[in-house]
N, C-alpha and C. Protein backbone atom coordinates (compact mmCIF):
# COMPACT_ATOMS: atom_id res chain seq x y z
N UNK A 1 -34.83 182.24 -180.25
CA UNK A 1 -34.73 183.68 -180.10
C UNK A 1 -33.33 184.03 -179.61
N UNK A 2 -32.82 185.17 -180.18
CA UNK A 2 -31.78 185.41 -179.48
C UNK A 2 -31.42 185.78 -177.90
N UNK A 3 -30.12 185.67 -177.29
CA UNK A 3 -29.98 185.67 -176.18
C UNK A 3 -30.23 187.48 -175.65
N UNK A 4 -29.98 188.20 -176.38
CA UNK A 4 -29.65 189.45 -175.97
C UNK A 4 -29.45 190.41 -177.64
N UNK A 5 -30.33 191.24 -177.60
CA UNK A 5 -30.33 192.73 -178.62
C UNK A 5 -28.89 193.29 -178.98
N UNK A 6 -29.06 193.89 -177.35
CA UNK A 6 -27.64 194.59 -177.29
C UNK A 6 -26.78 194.42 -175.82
N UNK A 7 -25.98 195.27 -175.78
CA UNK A 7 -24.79 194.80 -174.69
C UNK A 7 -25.32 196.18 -173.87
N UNK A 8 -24.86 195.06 -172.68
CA UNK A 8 -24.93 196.55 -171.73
C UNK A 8 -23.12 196.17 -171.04
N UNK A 9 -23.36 197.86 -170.96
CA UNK A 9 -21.78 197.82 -170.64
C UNK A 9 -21.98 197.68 -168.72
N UNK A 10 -20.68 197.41 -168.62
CA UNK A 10 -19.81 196.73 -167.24
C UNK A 10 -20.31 197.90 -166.33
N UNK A 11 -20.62 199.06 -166.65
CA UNK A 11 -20.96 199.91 -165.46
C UNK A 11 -22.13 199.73 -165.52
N UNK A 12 -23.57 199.74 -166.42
CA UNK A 12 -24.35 199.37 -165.81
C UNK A 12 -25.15 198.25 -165.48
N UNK A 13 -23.83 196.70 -165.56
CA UNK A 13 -24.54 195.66 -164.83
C UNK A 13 -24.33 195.98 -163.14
N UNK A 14 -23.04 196.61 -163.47
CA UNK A 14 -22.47 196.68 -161.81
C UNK A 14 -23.59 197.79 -160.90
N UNK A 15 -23.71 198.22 -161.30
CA UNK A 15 -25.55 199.15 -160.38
C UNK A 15 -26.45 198.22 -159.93
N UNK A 16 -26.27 196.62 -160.71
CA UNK A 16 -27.54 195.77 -160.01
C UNK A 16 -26.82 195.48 -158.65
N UNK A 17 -27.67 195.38 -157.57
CA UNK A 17 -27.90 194.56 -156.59
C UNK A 17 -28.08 193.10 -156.59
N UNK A 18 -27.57 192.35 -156.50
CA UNK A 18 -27.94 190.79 -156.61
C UNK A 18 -27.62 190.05 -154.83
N UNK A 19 -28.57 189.66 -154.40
CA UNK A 19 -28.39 189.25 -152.95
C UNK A 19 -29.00 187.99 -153.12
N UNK A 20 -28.38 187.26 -152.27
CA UNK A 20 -29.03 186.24 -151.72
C UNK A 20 -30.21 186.61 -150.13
N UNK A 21 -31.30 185.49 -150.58
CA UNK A 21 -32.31 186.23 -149.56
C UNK A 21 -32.94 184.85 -148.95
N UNK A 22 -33.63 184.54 -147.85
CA UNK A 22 -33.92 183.45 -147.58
C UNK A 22 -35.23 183.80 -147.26
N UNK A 23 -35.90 182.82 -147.52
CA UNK A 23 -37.28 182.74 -147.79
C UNK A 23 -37.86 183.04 -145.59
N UNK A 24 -38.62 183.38 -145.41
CA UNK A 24 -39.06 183.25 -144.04
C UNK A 24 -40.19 183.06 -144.09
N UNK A 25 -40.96 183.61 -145.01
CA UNK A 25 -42.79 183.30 -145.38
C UNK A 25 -43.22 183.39 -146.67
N UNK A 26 -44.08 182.60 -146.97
CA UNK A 26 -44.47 182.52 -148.17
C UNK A 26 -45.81 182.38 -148.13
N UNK A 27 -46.71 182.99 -148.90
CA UNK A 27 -48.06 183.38 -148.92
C UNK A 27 -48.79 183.61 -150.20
N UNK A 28 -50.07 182.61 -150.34
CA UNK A 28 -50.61 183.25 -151.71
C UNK A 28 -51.53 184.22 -151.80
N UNK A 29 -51.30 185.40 -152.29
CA UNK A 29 -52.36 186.57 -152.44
C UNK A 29 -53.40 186.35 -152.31
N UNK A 30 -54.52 186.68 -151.40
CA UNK A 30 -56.01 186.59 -151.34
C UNK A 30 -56.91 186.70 -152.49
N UNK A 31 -56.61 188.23 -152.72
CA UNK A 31 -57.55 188.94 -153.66
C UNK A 31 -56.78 188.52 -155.30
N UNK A 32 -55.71 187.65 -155.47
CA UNK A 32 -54.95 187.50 -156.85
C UNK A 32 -55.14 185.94 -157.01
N UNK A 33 -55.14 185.27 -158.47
CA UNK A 33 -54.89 184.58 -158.82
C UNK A 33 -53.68 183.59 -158.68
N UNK A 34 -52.69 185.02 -159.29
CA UNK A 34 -51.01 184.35 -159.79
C UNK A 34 -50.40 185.12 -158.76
N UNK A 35 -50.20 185.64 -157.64
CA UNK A 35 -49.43 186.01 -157.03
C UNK A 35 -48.72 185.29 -155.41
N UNK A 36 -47.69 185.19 -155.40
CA UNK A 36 -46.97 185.13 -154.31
C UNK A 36 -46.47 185.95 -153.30
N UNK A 37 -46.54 186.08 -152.21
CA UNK A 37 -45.91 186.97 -151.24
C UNK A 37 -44.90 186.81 -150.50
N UNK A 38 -44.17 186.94 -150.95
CA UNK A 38 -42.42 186.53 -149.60
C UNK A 38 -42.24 187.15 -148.56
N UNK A 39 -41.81 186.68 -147.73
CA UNK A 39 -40.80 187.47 -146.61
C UNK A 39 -39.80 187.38 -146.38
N UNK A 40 -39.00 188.26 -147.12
CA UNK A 40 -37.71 187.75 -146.79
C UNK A 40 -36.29 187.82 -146.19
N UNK A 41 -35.52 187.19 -145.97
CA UNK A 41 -34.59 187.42 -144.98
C UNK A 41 -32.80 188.28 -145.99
N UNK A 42 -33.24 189.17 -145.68
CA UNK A 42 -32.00 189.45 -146.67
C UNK A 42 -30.29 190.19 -146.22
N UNK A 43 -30.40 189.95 -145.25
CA UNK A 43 -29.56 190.31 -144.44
C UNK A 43 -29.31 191.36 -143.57
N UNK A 44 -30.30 192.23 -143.66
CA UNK A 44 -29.95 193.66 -143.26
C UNK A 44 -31.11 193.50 -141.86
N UNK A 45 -31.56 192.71 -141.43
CA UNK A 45 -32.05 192.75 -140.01
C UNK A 45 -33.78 193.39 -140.57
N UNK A 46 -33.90 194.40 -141.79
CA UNK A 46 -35.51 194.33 -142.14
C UNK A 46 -36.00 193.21 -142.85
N UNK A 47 -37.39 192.62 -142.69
CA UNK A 47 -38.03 191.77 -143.56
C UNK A 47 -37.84 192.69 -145.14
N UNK A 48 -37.83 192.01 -145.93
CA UNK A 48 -38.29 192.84 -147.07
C UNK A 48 -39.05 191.79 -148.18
N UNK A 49 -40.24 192.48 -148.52
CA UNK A 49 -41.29 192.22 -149.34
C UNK A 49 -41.32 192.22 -150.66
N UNK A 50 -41.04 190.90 -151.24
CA UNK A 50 -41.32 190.98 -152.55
C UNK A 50 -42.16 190.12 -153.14
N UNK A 51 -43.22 189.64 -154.62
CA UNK A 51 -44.55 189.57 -154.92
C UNK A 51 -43.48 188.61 -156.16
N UNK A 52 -44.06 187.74 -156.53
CA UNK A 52 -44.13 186.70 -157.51
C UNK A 52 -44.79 185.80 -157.87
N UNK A 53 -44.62 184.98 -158.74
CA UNK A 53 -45.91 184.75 -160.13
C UNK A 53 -46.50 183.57 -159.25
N UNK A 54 -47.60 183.20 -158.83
CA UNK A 54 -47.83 181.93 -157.88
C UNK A 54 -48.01 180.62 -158.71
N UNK A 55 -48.12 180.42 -159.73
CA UNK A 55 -48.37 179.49 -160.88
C UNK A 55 -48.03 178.36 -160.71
N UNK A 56 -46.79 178.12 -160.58
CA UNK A 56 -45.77 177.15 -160.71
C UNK A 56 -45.18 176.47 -159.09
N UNK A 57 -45.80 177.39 -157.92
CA UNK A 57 -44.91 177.07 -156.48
C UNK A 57 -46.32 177.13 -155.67
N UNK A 58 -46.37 175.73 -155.01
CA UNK A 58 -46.91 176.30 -153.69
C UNK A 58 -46.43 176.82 -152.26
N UNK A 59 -46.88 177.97 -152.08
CA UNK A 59 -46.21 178.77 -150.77
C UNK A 59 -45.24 177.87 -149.93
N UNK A 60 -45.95 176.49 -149.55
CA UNK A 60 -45.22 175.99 -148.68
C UNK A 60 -43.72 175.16 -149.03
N UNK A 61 -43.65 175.29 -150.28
CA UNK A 61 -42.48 174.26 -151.14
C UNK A 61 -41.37 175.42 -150.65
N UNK A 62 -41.89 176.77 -150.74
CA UNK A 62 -41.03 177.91 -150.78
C UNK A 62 -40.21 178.34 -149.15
N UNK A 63 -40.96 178.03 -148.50
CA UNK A 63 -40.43 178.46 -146.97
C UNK A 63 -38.89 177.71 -146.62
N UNK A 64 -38.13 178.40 -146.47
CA UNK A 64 -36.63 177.75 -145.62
C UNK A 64 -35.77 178.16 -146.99
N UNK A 65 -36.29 178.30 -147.99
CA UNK A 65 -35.63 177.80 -149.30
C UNK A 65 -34.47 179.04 -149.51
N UNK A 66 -33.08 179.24 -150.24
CA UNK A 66 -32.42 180.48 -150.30
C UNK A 66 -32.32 180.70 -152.15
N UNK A 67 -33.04 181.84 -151.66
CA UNK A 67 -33.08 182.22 -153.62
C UNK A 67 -32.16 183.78 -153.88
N UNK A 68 -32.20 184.11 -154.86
CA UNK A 68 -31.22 185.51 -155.39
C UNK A 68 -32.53 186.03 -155.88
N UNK A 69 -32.33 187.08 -155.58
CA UNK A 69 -33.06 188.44 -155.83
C UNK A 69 -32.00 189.62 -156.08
N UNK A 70 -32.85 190.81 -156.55
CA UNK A 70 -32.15 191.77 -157.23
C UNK A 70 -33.08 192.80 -156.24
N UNK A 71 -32.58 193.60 -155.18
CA UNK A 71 -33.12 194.41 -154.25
C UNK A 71 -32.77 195.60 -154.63
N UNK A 72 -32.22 196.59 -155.56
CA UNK A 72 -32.05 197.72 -155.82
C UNK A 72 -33.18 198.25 -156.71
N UNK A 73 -34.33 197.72 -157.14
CA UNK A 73 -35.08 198.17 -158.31
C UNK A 73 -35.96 198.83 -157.60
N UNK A 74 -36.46 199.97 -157.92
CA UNK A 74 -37.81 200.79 -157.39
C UNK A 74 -38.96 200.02 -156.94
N UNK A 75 -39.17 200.58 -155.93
CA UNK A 75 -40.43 199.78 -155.25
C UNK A 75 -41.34 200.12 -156.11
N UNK A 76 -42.37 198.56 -156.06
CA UNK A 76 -43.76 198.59 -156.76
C UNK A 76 -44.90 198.12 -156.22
N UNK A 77 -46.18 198.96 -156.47
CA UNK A 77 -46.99 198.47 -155.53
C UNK A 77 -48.01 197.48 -156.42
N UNK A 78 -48.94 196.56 -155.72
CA UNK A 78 -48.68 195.12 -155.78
C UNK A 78 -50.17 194.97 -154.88
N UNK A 79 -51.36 195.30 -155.52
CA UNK A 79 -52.45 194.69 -154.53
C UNK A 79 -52.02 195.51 -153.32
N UNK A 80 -51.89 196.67 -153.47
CA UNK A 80 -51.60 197.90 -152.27
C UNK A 80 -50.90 197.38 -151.38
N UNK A 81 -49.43 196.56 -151.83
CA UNK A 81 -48.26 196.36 -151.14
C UNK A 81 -47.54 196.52 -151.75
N UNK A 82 -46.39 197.19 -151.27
CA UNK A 82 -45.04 197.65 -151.97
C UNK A 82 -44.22 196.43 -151.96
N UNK A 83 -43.52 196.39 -153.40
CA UNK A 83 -42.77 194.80 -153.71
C UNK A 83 -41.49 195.41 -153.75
N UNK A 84 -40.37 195.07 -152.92
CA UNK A 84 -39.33 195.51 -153.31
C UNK A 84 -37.99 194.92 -153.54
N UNK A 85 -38.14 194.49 -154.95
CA UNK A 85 -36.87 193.81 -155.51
C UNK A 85 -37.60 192.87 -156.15
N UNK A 86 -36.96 191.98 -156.96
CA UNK A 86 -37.35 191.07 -157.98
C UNK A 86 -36.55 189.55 -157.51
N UNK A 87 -37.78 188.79 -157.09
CA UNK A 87 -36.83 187.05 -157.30
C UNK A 87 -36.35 186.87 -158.77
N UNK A 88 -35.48 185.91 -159.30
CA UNK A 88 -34.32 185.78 -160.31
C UNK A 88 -35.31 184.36 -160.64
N UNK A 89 -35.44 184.15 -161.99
CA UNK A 89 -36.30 182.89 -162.49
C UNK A 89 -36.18 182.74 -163.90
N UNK A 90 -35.84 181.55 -163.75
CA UNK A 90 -35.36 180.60 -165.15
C UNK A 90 -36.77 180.33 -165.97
N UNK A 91 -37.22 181.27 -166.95
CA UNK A 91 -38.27 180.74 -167.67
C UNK A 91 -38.05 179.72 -169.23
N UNK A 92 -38.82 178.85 -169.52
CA UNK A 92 -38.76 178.02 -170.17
C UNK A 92 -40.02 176.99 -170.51
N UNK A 93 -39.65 176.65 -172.04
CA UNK A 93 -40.65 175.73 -172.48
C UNK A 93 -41.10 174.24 -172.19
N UNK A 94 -41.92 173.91 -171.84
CA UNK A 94 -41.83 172.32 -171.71
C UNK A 94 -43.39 171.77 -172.45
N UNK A 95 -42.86 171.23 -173.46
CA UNK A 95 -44.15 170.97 -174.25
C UNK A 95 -45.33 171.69 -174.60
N UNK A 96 -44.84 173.18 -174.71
CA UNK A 96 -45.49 174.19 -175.28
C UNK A 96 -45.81 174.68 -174.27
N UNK A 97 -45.75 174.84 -172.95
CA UNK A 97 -46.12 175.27 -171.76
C UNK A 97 -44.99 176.02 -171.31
N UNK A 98 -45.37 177.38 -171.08
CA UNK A 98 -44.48 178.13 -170.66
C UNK A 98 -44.03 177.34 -168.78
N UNK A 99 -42.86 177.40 -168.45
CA UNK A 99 -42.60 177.09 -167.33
C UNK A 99 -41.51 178.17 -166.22
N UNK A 100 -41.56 178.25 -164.96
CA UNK A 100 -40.95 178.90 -164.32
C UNK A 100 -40.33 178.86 -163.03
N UNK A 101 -38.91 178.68 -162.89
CA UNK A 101 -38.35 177.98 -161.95
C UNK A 101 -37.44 179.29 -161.25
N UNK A 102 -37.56 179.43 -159.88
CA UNK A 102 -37.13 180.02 -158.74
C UNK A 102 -35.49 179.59 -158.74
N UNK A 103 -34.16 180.55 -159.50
CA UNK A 103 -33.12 180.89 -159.09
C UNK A 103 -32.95 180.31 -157.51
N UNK A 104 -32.35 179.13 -157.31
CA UNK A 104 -32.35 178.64 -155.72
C UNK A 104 -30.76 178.19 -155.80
N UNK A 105 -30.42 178.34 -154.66
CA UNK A 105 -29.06 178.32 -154.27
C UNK A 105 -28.65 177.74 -152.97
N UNK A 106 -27.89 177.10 -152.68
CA UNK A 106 -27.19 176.34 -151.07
C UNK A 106 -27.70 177.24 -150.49
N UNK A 107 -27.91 176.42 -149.66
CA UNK A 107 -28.76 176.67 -147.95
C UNK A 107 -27.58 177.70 -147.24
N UNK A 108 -26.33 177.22 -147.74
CA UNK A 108 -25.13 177.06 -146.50
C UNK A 108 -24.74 178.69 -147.44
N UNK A 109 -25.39 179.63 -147.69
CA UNK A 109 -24.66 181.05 -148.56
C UNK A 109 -25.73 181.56 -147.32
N UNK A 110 -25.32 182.66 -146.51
CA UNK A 110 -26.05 183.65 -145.72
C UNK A 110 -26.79 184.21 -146.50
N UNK A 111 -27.95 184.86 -145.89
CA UNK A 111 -28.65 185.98 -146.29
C UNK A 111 -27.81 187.35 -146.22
N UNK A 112 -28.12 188.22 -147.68
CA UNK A 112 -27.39 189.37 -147.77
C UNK A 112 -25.93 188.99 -148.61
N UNK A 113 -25.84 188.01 -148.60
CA UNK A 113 -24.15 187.65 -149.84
C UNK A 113 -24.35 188.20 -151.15
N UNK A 114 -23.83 188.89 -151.17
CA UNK A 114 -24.07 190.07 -152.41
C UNK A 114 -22.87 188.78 -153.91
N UNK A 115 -23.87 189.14 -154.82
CA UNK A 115 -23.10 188.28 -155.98
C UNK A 115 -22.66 189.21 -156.99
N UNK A 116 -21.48 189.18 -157.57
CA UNK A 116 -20.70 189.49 -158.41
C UNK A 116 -20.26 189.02 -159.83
């Protein structure tokens, strides 16, 4: 499949938010199947809450860990919790099995390092 339709121009990649965020809790949804719950450390001194696919991670692999997220996208609610921002994830095939791997990055990048 191709990589991309069409182009987006330079002003509106630059509107994304891309942070580095560090994991502080990780939790699997009660009432969900596939869901994950983060807590995460993103630099600004609030926790902030975001929801991902539980499939592929158990909660506890996830704790300490520093991943990129995209924190500017409209909050969504989520099993009547507001998710706000999106973890970054490498999807891919492995023997016909869809697969999905958590955007993870050095320990040693702070929470809140905005990427460019």
């Amino acid at each position: 499949e191709p990589l991309f339709e069409e182009f987006v121009d330079f002003d509106t990649f630059s509107k994304s938010d891309f942070r580095v965020v560090k994991v502080k809790e990780c939790t699997a949804v009660k009432k969900s199947k596939k869901l994950l719950q983060f807590v995460l450390d993103d630099g600004t001194g609030t926790d902030r809450i975001i929801f991902c696919v539980h499939a592929f991670y158990e909660p506890e692999e996830l704790e300490g860990k520093t991943l990129l997220a995209i924190v500017n996208l409209p909050p969504r609610k989520m099993m009547g919790i507001e998710s706000c921002g999106m973890l970054l994830s490498a999807i891919h095939n492995v023997n016909g099995e869809e697969q999905l791997n958590l955007v993870m990055l050095n320990d040693a990048i702070p929470a809140g390092a905005k990427l460019y």
